[in-house]
C-alpha atoms as a PDB file:
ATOM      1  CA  UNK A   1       0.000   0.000   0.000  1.00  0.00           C
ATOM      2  CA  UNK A   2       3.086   1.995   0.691  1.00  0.00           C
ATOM      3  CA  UNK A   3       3.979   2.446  -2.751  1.00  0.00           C
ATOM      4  CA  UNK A   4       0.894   3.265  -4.402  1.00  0.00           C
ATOM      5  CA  UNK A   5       0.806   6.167  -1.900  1.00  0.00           C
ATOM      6  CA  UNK A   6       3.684   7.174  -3.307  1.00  0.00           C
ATOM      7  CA  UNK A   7       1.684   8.366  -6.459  1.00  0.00           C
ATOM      8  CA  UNK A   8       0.892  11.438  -4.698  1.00  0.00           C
ATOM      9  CA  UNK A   9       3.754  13.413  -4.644  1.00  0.00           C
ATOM     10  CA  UNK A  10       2.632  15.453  -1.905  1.00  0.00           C
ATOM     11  CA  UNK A  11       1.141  12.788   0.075  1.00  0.00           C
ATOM     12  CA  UNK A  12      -2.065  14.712   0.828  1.00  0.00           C
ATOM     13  CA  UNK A  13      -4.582  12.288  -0.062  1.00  0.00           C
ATOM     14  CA  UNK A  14      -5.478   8.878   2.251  1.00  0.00           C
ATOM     15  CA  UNK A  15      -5.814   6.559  -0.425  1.00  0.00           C
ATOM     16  CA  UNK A  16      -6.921   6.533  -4.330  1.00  0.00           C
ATOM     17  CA  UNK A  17     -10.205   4.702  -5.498  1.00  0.00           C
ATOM     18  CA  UNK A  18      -7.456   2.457  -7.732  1.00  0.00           C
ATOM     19  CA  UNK A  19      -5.463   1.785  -5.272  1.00  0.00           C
ATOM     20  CA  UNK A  20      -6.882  -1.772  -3.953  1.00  0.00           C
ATOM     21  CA  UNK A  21      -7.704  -3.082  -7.559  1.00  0.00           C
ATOM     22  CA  UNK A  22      -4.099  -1.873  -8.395  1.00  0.00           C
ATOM     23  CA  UNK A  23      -3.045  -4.000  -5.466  1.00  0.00           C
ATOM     24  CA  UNK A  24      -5.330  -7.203  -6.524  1.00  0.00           C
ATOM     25  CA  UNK A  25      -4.024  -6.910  -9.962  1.00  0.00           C
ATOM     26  CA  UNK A  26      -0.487  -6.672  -9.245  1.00  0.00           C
ATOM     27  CA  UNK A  27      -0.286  -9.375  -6.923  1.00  0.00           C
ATOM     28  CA  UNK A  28      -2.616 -12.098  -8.828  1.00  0.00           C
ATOM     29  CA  UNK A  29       0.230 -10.895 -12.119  1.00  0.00           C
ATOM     30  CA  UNK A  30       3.501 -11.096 -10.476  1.00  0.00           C
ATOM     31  CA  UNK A  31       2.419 -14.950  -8.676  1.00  0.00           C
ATOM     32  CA  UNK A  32       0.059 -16.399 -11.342  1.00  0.00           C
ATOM     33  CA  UNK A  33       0.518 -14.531 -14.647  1.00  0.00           C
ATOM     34  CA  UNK A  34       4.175 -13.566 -14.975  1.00  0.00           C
ATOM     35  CA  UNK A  35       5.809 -17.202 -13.690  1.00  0.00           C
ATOM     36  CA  UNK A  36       3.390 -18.674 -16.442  1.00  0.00           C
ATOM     37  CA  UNK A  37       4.315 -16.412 -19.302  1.00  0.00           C
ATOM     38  CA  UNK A  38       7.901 -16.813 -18.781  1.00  0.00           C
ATOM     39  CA  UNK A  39       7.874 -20.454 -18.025  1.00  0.00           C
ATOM     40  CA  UNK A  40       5.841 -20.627 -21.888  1.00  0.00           C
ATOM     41  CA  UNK A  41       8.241 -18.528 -23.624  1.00  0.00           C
ATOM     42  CA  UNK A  42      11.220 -20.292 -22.204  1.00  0.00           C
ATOM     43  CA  UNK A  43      10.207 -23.321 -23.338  1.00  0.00           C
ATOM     44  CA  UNK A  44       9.270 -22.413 -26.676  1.00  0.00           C
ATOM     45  CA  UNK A  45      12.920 -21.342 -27.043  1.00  0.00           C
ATOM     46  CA  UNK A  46      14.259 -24.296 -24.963  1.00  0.00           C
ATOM     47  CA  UNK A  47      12.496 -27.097 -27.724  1.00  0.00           C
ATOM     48  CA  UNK A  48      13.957 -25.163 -30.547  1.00  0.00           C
ATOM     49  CA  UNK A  49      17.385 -25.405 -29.138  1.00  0.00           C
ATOM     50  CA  UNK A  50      17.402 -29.291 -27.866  1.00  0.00           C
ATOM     51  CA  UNK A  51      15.648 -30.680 -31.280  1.00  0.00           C
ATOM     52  CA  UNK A  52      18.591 -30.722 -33.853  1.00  0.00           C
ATOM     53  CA  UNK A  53      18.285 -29.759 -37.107  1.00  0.00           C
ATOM     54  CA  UNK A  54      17.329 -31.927 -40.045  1.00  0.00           C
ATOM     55  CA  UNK A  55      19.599 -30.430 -42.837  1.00  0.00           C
ATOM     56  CA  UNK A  56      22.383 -30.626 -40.430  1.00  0.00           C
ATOM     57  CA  UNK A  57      21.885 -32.296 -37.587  1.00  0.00           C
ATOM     58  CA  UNK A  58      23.187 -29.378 -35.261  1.00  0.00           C
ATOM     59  CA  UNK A  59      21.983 -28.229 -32.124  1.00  0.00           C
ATOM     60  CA  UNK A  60      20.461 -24.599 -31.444  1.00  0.00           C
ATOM     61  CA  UNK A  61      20.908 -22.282 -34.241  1.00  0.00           C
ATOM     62  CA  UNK A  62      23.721 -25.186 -36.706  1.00  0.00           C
ATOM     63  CA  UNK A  63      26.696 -23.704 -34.489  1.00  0.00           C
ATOM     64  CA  UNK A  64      29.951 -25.745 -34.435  1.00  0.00           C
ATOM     65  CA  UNK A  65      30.218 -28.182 -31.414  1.00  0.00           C
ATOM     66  CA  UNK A  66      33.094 -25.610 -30.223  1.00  0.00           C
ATOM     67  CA  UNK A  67      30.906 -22.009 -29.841  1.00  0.00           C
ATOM     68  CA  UNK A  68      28.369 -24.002 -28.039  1.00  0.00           C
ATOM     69  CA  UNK A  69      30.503 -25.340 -25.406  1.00  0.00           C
ATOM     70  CA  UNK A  70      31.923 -22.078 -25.041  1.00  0.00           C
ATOM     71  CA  UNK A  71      28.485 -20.510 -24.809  1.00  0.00           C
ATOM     72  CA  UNK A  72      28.455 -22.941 -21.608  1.00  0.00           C
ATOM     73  CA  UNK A  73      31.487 -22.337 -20.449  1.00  0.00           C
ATOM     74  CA  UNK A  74      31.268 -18.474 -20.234  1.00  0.00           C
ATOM     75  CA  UNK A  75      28.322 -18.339 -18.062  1.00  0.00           C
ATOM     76  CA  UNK A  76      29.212 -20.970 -15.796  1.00  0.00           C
ATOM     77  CA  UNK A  77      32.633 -18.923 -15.067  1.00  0.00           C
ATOM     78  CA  UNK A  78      30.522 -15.981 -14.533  1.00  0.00           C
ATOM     79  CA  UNK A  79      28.027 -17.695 -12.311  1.00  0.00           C
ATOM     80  CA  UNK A  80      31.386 -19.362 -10.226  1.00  0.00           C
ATOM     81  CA  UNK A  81      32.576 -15.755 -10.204  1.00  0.00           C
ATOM     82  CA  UNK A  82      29.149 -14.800  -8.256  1.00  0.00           C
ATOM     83  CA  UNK A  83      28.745 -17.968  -5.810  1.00  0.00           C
ATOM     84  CA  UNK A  84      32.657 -18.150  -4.951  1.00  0.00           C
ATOM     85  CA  UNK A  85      32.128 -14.387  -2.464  1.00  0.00           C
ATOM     86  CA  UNK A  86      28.742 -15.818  -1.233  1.00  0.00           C
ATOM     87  CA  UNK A  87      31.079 -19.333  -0.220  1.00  0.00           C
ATOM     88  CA  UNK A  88      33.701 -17.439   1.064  1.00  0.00           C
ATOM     89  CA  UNK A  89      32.997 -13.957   2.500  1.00  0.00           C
ATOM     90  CA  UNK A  90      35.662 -11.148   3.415  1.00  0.00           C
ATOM     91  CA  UNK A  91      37.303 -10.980   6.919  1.00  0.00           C
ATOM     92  CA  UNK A  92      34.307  -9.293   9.295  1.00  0.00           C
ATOM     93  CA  UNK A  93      34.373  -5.078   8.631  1.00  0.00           C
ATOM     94  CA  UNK A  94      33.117  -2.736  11.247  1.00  0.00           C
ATOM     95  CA  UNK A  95      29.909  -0.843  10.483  1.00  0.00           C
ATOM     96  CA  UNK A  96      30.020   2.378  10.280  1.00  0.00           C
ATOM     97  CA  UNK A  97      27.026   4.835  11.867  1.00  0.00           C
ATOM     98  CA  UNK A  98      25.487   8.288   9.963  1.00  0.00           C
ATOM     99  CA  UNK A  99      27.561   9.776  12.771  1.00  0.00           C
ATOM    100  CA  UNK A 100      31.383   8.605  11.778  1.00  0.00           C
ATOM    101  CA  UNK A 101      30.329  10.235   8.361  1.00  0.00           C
ATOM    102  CA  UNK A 102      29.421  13.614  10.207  1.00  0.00           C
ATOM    103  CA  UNK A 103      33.023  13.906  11.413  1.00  0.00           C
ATOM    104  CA  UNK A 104      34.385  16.197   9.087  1.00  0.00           C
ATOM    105  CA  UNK A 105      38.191  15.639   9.584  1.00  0.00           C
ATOM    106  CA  UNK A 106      39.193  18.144   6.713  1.00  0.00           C
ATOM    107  CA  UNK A 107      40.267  21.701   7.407  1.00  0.00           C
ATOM    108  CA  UNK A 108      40.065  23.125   4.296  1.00  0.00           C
ATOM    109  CA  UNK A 109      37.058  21.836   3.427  1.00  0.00           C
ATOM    110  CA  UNK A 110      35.510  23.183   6.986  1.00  0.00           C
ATOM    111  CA  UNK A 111      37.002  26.308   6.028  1.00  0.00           C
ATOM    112  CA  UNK A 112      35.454  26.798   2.136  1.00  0.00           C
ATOM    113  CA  UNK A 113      31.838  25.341   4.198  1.00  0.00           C
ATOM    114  CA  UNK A 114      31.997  27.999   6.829  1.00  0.00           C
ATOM    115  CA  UNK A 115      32.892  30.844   4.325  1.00  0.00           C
ATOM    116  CA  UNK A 116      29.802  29.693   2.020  1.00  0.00           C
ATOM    117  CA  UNK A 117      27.627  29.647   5.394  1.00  0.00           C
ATOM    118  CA  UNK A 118      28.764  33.330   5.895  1.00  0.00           C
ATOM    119  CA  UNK A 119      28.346  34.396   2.438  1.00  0.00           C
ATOM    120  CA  UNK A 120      24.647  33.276   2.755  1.00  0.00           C
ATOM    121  CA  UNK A 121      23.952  34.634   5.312  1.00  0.00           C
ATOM    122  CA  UNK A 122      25.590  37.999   4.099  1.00  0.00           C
ATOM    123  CA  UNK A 123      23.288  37.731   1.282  1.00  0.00           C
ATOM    124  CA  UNK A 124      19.970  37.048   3.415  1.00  0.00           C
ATOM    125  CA  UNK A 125      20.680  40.306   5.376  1.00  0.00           C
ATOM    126  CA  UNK A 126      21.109  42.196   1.534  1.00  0.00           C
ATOM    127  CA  UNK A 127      17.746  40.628   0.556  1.00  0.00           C
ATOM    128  CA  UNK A 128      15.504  42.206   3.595  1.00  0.00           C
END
C-alpha cells in the first residue's frame, strides 16, 4: 500500500479509489501470470534449441560443437565468479554509523563550508 501512496507526490490524499484493484491486480500478475508467461516462452525457445536440425543435424541455431561449449562455459565462469564471495565472505568489517560520516576531519574543506555559510547569510541580510 506503501507504494501506491507514493503516487501522490505530496502525500495529501489517504488513499486513491485504484489503489486496492491496483493491489489485486499486481499481486494475482507477479504470482500467477508472470511465472506462467515466462515459463511458456522459455520453453518455446528451450524445444527449438534441444531438437537438432534436419539439414544438419546441429543443435540450437547449426553452431559448431566448439561455440556451443563455449556458450556454456562463459556463463558458468561468470556464475562461479558470483557464488565463490557468497562461499567465502571477506574478513568481518566494522559498520560504520550516519555519525562517523558527520566527522568532518578536513580543514580546508571546513574552512570553504563555513565561508559559504557566511556568504549566505551575508546575502539574506542584503535581501531584507
Amino acid at each position: 500500500m506503501e507504494v501506491v501512496k507514493r503516487s501522490d507526490e505530496a502525500m495529501e490524499i489517504e488513499g486513491q479509489w485504484w489503489a486496492q484493484p491496483f493491489i489485486l491486480w499486481w499481486g494475482f500478475s507477479i504470482k500467477y501470470f508472470v511465472p506462467w508467461a515466462l515459463w511458456t516462452l522459455m520453453m518455446w525457445n528451450f524445444r527449438l534449441d534441444i531438437t537438432p536440425s534436419s539439414d544438419k543435424g546441429q543443435f540450437y541455431g547449426n553452431y559448431h560443437i566448439f561455440w556451443q561449449c563455449m556458450g556454456f562455459i562463459y556463463p558458468f565462469i561468470g556464475l562461479i565468479c558470483f557464488f565463490l564471495p557468497v562461499c567465502m565472505p571477506p574478513e568481518v568489517v566494522t559498520r560504520k554509523s550516519l555519525n562517523d560520516f558527520a566527522v568532518e576531519s578536513d580543514k580546508e574543506y571546513e574552512k570553504e563550508e563555513q565561508d559559504r555559510r557566511t556568504a549566505v547569510l551575508e546575502q539574506r541580510k542584503l535581501m531584507k
